[in-house]
C-alpha atoms as a PDB file:
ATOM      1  CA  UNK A   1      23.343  45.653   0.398  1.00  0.00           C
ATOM      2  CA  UNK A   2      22.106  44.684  -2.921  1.00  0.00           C
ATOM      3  CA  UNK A   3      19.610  41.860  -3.120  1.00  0.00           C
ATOM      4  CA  UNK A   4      19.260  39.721  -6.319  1.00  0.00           C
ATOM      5  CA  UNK A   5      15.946  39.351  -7.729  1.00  0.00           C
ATOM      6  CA  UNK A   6      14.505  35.898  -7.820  1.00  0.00           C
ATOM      7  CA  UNK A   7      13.470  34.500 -10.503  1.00  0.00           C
ATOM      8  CA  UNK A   8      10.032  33.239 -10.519  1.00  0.00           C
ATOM      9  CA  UNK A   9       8.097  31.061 -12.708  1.00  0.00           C
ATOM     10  CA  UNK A  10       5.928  32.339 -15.212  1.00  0.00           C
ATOM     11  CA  UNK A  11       2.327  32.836 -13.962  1.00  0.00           C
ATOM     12  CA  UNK A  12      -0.255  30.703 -15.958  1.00  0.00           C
ATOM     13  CA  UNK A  13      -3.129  32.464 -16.862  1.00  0.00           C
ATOM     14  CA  UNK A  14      -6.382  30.381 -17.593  1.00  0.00           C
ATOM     15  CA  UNK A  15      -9.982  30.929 -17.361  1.00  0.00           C
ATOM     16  CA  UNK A  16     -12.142  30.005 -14.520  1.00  0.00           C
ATOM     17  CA  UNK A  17     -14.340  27.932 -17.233  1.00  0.00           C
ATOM     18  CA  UNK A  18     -11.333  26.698 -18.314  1.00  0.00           C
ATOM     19  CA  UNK A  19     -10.000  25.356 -14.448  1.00  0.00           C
ATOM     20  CA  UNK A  20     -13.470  23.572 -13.558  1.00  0.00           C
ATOM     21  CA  UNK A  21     -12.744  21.509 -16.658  1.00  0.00           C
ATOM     22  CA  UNK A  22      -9.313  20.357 -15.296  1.00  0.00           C
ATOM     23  CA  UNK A  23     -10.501  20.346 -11.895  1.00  0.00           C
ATOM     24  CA  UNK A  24     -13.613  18.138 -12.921  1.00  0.00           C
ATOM     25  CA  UNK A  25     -11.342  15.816 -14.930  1.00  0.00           C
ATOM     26  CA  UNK A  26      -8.893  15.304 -12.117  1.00  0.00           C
ATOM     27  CA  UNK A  27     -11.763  14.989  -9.854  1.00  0.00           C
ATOM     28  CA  UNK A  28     -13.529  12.019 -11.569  1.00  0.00           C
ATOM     29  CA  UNK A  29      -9.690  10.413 -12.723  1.00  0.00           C
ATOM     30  CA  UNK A  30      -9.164  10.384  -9.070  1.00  0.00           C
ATOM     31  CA  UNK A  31     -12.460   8.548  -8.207  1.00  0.00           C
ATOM     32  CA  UNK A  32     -12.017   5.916 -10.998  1.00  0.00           C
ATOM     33  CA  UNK A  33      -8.301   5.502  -9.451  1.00  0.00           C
ATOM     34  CA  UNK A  34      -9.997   4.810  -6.325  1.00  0.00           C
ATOM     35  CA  UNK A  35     -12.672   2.515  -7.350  1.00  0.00           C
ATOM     36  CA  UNK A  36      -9.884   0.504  -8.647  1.00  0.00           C
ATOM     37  CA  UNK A  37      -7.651   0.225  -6.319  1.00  0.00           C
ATOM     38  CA  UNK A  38     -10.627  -0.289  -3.994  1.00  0.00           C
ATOM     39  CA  UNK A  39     -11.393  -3.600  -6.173  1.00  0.00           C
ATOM     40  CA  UNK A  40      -7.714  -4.474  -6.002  1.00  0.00           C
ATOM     41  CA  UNK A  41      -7.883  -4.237  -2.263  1.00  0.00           C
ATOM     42  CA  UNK A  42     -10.778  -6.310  -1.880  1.00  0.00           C
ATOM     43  CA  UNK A  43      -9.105  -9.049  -4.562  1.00  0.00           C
ATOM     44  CA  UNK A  44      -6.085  -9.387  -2.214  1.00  0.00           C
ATOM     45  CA  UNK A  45      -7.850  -9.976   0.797  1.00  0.00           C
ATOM     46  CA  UNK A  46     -10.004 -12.643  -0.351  1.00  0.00           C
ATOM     47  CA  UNK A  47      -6.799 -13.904  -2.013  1.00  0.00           C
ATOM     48  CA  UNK A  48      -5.448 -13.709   1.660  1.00  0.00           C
ATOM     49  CA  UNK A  49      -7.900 -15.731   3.387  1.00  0.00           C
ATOM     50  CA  UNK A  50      -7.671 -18.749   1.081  1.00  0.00           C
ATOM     51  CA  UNK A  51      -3.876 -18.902   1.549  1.00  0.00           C
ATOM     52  CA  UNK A  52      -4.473 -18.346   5.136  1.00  0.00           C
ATOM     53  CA  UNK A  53      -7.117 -21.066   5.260  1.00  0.00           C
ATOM     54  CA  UNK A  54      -4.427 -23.170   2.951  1.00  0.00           C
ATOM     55  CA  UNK A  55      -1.650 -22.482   5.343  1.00  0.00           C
ATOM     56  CA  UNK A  56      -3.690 -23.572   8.284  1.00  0.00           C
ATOM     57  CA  UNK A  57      -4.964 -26.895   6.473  1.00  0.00           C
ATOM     58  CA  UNK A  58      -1.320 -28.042   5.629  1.00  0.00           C
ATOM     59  CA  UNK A  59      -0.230 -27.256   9.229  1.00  0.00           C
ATOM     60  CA  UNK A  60      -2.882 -28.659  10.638  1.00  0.00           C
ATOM     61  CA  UNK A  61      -2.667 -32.345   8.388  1.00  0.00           C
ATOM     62  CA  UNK A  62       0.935 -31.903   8.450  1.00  0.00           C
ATOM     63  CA  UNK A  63       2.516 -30.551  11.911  1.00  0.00           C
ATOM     64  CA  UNK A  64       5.929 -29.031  11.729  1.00  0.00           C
ATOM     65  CA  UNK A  65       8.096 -31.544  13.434  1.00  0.00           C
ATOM     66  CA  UNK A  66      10.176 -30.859  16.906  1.00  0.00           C
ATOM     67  CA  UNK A  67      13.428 -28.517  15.672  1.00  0.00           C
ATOM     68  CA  UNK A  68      11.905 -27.215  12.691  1.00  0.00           C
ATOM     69  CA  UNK A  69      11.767 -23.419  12.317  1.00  0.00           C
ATOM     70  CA  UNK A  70       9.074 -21.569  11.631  1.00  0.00           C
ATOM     71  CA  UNK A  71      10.039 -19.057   9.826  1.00  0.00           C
ATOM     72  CA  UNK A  72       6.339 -17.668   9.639  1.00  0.00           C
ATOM     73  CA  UNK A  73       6.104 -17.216  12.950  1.00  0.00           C
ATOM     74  CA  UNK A  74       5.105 -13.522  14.325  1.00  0.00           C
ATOM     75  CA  UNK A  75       7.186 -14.084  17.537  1.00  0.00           C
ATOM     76  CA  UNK A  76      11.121 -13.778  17.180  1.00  0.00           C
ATOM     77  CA  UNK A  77      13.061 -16.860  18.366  1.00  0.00           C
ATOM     78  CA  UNK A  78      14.044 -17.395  21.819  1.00  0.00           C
ATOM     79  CA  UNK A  79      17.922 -16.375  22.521  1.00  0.00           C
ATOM     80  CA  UNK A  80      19.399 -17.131  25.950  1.00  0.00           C
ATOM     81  CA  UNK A  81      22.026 -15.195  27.257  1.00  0.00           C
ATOM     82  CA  UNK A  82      24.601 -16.541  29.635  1.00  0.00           C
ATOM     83  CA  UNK A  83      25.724 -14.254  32.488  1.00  0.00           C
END
C-alpha cells in the first residue's frame, strides 16, 4: 500500500525577539478591543434603562386598553384547545 505524502504548509521561522513583539502587540490590541467594547456595553445599558423607564412612564399614563396586544410581553398568549 502506497501512502501519499501530505502536503504541509511551510514552517515560519521567526525569532523569539521577534514573536514577543507580535505577541505584545496582539496582547495590548486585544485589551484596547476590550476597553471598548466594555464602554459600548456600559453605553447600552444606560441607554436601556431610560427606554425602560420611558416604556414604563407611557404605560403607566397611558394603559393599553382591554383587547389590545402586547406584543412586548415576555409571556406567550393564551391558546385554548377544544377537546
Amino acid at each position: 500500500m502506497t501512502e501519499t505524502p501530505t502536503t504541509a504548509p511551510p514552517l515560519e521561522k521567526v525569532s523569539q525577539d521577534e514573536m514577543l513583539v507580535q505577541f505584545k502587540t496582539r496582547y495590548s490590541n486585544l485589551i484596547e478591543e476590550n476597553k471598548a467594547l466594555a464602554g459600548k456595553i456600559r453605553e447600552n445599558e444606560a441607554t436601556a434603562l431610560k427606554l425602560q423607564g420611558a416604556i414604563e412612564a407611557l404605560e403607566y399614563y397611558n394603559p393599553p386598553e382591554e383587547g389590545t396586544v402586547d406584543n412586548l410581553s415576555d409571556s406567550p398568549p393564551e391558546t385554548t384547545t377544544e377537546d
